[in-house]
Structure formats: structure tokens, C-alpha cells
N, C-alpha and C. Protein backbone atom coordinates (compact mmCIF):
# COMPACT_ATOMS: atom_id res chain seq x y z
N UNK A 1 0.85 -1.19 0.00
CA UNK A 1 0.00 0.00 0.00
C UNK A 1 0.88 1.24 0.00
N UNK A 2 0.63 2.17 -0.64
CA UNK A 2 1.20 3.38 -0.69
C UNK A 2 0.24 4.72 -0.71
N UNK A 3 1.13 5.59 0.39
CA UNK A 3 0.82 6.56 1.17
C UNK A 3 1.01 7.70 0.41
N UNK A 4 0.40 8.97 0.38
CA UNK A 4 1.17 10.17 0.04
C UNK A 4 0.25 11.11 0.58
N UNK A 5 1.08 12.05 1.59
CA UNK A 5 0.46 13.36 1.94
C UNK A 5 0.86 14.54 1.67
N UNK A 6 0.42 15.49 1.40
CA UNK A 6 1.06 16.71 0.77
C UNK A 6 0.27 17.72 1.49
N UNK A 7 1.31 18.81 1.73
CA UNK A 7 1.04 20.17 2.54
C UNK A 7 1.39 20.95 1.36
N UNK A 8 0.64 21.98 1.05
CA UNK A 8 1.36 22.70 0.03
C UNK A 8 1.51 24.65 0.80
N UNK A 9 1.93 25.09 0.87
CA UNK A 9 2.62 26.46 1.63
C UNK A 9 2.31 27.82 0.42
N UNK A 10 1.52 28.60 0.64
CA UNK A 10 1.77 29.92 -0.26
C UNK A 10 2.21 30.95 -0.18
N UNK A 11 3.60 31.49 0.38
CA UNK A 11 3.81 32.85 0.90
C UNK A 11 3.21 33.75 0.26
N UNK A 12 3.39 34.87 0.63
CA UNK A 12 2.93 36.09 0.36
C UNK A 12 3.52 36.43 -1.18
N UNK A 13 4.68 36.56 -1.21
CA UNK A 13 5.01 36.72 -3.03
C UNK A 13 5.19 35.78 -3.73
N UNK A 14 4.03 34.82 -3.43
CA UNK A 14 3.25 33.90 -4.54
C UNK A 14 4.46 32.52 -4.63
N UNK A 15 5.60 32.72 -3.74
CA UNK A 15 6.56 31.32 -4.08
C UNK A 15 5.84 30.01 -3.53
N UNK A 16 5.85 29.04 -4.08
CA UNK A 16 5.26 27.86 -3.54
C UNK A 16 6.21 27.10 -2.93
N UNK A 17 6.13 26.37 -1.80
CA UNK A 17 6.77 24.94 -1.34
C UNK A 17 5.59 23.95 -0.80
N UNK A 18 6.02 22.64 -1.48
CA UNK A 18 5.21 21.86 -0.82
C UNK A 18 6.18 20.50 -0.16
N UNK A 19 5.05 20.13 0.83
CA UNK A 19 5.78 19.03 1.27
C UNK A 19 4.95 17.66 1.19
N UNK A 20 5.47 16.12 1.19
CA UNK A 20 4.74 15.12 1.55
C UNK A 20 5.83 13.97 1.81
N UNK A 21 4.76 13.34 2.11
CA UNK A 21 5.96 11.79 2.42
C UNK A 21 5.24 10.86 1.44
N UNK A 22 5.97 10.04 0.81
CA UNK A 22 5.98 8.94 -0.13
C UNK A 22 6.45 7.43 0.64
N UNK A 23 4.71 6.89 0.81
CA UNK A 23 5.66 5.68 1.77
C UNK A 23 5.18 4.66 1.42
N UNK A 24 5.65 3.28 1.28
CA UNK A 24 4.82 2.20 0.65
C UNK A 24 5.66 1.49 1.86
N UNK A 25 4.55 -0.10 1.60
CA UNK A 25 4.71 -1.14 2.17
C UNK A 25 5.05 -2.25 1.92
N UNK A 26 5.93 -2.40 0.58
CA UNK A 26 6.06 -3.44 -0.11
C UNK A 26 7.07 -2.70 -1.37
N UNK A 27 7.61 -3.50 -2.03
CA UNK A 27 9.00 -3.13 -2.93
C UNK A 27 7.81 -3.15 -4.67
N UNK A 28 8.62 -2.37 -5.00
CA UNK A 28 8.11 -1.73 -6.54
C UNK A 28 7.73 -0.08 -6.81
N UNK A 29 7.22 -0.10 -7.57
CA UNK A 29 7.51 1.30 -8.12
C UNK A 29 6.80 2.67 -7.16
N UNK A 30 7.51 3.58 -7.02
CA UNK A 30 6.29 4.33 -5.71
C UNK A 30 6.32 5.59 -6.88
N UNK A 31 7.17 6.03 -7.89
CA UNK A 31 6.31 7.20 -8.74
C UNK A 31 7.15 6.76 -10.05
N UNK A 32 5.87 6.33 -10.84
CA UNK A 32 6.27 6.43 -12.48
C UNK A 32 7.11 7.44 -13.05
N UNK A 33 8.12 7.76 -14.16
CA UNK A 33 8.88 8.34 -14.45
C UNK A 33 7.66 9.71 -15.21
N UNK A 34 7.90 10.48 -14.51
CA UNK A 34 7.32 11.91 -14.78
C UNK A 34 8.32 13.41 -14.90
N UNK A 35 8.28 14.44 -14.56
CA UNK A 35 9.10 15.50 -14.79
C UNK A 35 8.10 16.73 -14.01
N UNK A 36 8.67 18.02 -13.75
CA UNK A 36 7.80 18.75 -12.72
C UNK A 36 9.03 20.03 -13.16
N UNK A 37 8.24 21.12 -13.16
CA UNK A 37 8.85 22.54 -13.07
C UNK A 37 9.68 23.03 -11.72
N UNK A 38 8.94 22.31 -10.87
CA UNK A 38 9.55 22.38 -9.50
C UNK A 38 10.98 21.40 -9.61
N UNK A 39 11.69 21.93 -8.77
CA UNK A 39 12.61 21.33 -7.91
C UNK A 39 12.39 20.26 -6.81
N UNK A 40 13.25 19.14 -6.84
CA UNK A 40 12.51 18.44 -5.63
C UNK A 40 13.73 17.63 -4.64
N UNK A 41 13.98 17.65 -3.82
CA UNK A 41 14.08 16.98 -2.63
C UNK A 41 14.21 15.83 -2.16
N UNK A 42 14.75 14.47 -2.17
CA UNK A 42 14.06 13.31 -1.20
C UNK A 42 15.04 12.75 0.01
N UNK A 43 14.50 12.77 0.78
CA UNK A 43 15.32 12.27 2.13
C UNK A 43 14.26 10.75 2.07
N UNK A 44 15.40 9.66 2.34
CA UNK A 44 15.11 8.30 2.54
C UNK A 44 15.00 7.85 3.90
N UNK A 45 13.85 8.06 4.41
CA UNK A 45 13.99 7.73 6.08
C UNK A 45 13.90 6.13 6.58
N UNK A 46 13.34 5.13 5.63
CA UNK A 46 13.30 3.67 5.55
C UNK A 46 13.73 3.50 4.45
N UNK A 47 14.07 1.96 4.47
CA UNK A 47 14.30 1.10 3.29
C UNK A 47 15.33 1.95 1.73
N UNK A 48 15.67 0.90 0.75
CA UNK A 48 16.12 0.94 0.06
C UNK A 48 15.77 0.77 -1.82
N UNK A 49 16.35 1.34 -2.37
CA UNK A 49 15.86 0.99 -3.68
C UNK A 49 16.92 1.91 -4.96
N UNK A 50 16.02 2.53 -5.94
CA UNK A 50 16.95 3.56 -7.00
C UNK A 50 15.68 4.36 -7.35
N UNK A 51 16.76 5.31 -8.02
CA UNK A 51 16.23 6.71 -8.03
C UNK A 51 16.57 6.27 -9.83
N UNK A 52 16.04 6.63 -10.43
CA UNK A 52 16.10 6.75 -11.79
C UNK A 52 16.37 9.02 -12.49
N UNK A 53 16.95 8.84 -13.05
CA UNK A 53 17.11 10.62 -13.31
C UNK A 53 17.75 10.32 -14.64
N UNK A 54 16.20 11.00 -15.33
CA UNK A 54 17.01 10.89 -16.77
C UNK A 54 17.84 10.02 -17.53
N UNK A 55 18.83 9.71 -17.98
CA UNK A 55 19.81 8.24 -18.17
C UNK A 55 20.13 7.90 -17.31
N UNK A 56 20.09 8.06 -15.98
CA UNK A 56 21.15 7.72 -14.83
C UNK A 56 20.22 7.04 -13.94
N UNK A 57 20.53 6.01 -13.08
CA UNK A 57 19.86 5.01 -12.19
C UNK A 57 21.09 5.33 -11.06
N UNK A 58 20.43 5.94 -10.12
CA UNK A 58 21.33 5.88 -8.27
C UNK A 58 20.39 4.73 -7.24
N UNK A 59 21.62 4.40 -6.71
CA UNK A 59 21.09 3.09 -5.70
C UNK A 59 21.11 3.99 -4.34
N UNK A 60 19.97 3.76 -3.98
CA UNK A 60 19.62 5.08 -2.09
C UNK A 60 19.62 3.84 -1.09
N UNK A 61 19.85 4.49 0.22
CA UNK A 61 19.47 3.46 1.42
C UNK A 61 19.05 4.44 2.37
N UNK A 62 18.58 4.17 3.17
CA UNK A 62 18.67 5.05 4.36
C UNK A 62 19.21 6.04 4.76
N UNK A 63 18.90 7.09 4.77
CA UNK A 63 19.97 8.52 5.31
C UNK A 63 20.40 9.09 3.84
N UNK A 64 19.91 8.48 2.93
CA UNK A 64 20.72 8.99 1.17
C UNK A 64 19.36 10.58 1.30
N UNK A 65 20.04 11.63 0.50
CA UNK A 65 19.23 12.61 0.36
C UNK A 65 19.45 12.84 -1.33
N UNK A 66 18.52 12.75 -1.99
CA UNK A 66 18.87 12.98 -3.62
C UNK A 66 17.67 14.25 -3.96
N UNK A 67 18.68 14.95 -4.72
CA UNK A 67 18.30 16.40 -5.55
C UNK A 67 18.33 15.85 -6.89
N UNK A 68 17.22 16.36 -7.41
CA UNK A 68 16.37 16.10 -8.59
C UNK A 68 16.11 17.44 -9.63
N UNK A 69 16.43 18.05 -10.39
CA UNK A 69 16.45 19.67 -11.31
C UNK A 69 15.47 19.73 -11.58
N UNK A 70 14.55 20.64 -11.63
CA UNK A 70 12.84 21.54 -12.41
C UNK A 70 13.69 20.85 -14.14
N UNK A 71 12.60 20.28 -14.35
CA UNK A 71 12.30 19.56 -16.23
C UNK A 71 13.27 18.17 -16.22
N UNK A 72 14.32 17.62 -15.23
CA UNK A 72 14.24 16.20 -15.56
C UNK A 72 13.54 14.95 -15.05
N UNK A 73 13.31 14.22 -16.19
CA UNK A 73 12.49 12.90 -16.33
C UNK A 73 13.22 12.34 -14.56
N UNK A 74 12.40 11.92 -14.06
CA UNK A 74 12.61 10.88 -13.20
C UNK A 74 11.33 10.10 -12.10
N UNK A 75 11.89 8.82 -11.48
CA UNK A 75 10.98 7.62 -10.88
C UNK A 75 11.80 7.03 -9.73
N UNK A 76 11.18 6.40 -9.11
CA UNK A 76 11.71 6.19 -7.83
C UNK A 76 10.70 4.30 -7.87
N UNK A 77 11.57 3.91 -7.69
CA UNK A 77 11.66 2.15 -6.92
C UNK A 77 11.77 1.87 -5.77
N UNK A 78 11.38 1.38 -5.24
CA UNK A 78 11.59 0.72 -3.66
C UNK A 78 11.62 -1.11 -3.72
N UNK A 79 13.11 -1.28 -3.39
CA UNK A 79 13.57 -2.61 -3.83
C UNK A 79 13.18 -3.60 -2.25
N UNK A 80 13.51 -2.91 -1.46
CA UNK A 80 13.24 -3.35 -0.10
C UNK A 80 12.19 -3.98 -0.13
N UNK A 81 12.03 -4.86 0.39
CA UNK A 81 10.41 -5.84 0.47
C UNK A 81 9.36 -5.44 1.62
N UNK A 82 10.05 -4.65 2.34
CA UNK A 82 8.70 -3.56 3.11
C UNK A 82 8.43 -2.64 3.23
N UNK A 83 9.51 -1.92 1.37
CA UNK A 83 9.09 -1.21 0.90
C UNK A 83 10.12 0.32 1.52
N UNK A 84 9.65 1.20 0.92
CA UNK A 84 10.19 2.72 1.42
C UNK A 84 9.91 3.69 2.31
N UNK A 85 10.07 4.61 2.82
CA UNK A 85 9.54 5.95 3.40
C UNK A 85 10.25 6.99 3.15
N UNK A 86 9.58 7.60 2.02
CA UNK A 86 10.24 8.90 1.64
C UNK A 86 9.85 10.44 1.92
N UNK A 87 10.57 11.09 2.56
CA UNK A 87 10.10 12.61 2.39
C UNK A 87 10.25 13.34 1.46
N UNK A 88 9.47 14.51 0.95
CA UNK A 88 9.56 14.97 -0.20
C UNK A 88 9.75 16.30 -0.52
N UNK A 89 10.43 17.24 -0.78
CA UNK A 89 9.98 18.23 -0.73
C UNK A 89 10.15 19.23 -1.98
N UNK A 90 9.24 20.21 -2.47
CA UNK A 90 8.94 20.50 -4.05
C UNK A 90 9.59 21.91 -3.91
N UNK A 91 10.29 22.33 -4.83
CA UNK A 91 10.22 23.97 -4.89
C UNK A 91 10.71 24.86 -6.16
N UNK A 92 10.05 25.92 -6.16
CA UNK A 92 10.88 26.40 -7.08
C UNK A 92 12.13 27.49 -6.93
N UNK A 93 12.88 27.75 -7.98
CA UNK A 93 13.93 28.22 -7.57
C UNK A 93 13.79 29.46 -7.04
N UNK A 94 12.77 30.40 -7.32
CA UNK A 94 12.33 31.56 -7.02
C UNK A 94 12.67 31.49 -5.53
N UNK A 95 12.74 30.71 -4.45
CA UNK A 95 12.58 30.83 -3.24
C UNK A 95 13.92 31.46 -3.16
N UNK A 96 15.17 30.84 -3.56
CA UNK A 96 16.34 31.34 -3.43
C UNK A 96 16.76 32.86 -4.26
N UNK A 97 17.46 34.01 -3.67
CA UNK A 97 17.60 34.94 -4.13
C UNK A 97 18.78 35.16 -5.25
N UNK A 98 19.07 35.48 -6.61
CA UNK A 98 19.95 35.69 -7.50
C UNK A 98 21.14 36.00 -6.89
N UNK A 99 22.49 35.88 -6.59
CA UNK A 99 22.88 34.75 -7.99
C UNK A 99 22.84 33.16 -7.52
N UNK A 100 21.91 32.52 -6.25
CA UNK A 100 22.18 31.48 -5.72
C UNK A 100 21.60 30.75 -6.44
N UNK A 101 20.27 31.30 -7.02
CA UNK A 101 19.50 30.39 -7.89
C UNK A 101 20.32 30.23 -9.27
N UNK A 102 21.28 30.67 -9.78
CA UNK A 102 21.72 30.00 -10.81
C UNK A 102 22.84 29.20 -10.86
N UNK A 103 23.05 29.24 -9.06
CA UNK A 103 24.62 28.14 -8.89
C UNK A 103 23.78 26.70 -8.20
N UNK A 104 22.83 26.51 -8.40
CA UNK A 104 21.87 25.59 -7.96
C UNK A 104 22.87 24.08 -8.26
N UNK A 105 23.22 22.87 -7.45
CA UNK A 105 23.51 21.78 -8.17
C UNK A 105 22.42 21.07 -9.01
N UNK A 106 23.43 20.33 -9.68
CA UNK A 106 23.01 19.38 -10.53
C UNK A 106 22.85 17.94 -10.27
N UNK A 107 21.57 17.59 -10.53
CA UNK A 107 20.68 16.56 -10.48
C UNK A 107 21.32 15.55 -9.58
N UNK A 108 21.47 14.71 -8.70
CA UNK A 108 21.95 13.44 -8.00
C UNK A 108 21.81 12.88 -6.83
N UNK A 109 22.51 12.26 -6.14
CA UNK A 109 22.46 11.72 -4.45
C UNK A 109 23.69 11.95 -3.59
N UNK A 110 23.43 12.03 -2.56
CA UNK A 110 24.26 12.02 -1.62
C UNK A 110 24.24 10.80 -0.52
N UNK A 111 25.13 10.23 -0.63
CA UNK A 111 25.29 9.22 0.36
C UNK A 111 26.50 9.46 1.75
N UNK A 112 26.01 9.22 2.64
CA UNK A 112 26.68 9.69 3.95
C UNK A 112 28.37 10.24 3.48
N UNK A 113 28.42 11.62 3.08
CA UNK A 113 30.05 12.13 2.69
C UNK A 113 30.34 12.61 1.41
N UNK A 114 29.09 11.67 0.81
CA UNK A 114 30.21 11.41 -1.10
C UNK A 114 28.83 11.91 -1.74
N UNK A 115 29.12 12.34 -3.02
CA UNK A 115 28.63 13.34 -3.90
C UNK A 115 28.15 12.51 -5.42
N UNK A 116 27.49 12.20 -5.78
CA UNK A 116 27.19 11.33 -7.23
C UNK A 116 26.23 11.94 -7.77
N UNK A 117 26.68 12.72 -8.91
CA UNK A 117 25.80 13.54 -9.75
C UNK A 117 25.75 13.18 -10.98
N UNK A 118 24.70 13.62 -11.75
CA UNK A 118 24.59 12.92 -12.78
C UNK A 118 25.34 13.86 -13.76
């Protein structure tokens, strides 16, 4: 079974953030390969699986945090057999003030230290 709750936030000069958790109970796919204007976020608080981004497939476990870019393709797996618990969080770059928003990284994961970008 899979979970998803979403808070979505509107400040005052119209920037959006939203939040949810992505959690299943069993291993397989928890979001079909889609794409979003937003920016997104995922902290892996259970279980294990891959992150798919565009050509690139990253293997996450627990404690992995992966950044995802506004317009690339990507899907998320949960290989673990009781499945995932993911946090999520959406944004656009607008939140950050010029010139930070254009030194933004590029697409990947972080695993406890080390850096793997696509």
C-alpha cells in the first residue's frame, strides 16, 4: 500500500513549497517516471531501492538525500520488500535569491560524505 500526503505552503510573493511523504509497504515502483517545473528533494527515512534521473539510475538506502532539477524525467523504486519511506519536498527556484539560484547543483544523491551527480 502506498501513502502520500502533501502540505502545500503559499507565501505572500506567490513562491510555492510543498511538502509530503511517499511511503509504501512493499517493494516496486512508488512514482512512475514523470518530470515537474519544480525542484525536488528526497530524504530516505526507511528502506532501500533507485532513483532513476534521466539516463542515470542511483542506488539510495537510508539517510541517502537525492536532488532532482525543475524539467528532468525521473521515478523512484523501492527494492526493499517492506518497501520505502520517503520525504519529499517541491520547490521552485524563485525561493532562493539571485545569484544562488543560478549556482543551484546538478541533479543526484548524496550518500553519507560522497557526492554522485549525474
Amino acid at each position: 500500500m502506498n501513502a502520500r500526503e502533501e502540505l502545500l505552503f503559499t507565501q505572500p510573493t506567490a513562491k510555492q513549497i510543498a511538502f509530503f511523504a511517499n511511503n509504501s509497504t512493499r517493494s516496486g515502483t512508488m512514482a512512475d517516471a514523470h518530470w515537474h517545473g519544480a525542484w525536488e528533494i528526497l530524504f530516505i527515512r526507511r528502506g532501500w531501492g533507485n532513483q532513476r534521473i534521466n539516463t542515470s539510475t542511483f542506488d539510495f538506502h537510508m539517510g541517502d538525500v537525492i536532488v532532482i532539477r525543475s524539467g528532468d524525467i525521473h521515478a523512484t523504486d523501492a527494492l526493499s520488500p517492506q518497501g520505502c519511506d520517503i520525504d519529499v519536498l517541491h520547490f521552485t527556484k524563485a525561493i532562493f535569491p539571485s545569484p544562488v539560484s543560478d549556482e543551484l547543483p546538478a541533479s543526484g544523491i548524496i550518500h553519507s560524505g560522497t557526492i554522485e551527480s549525474e
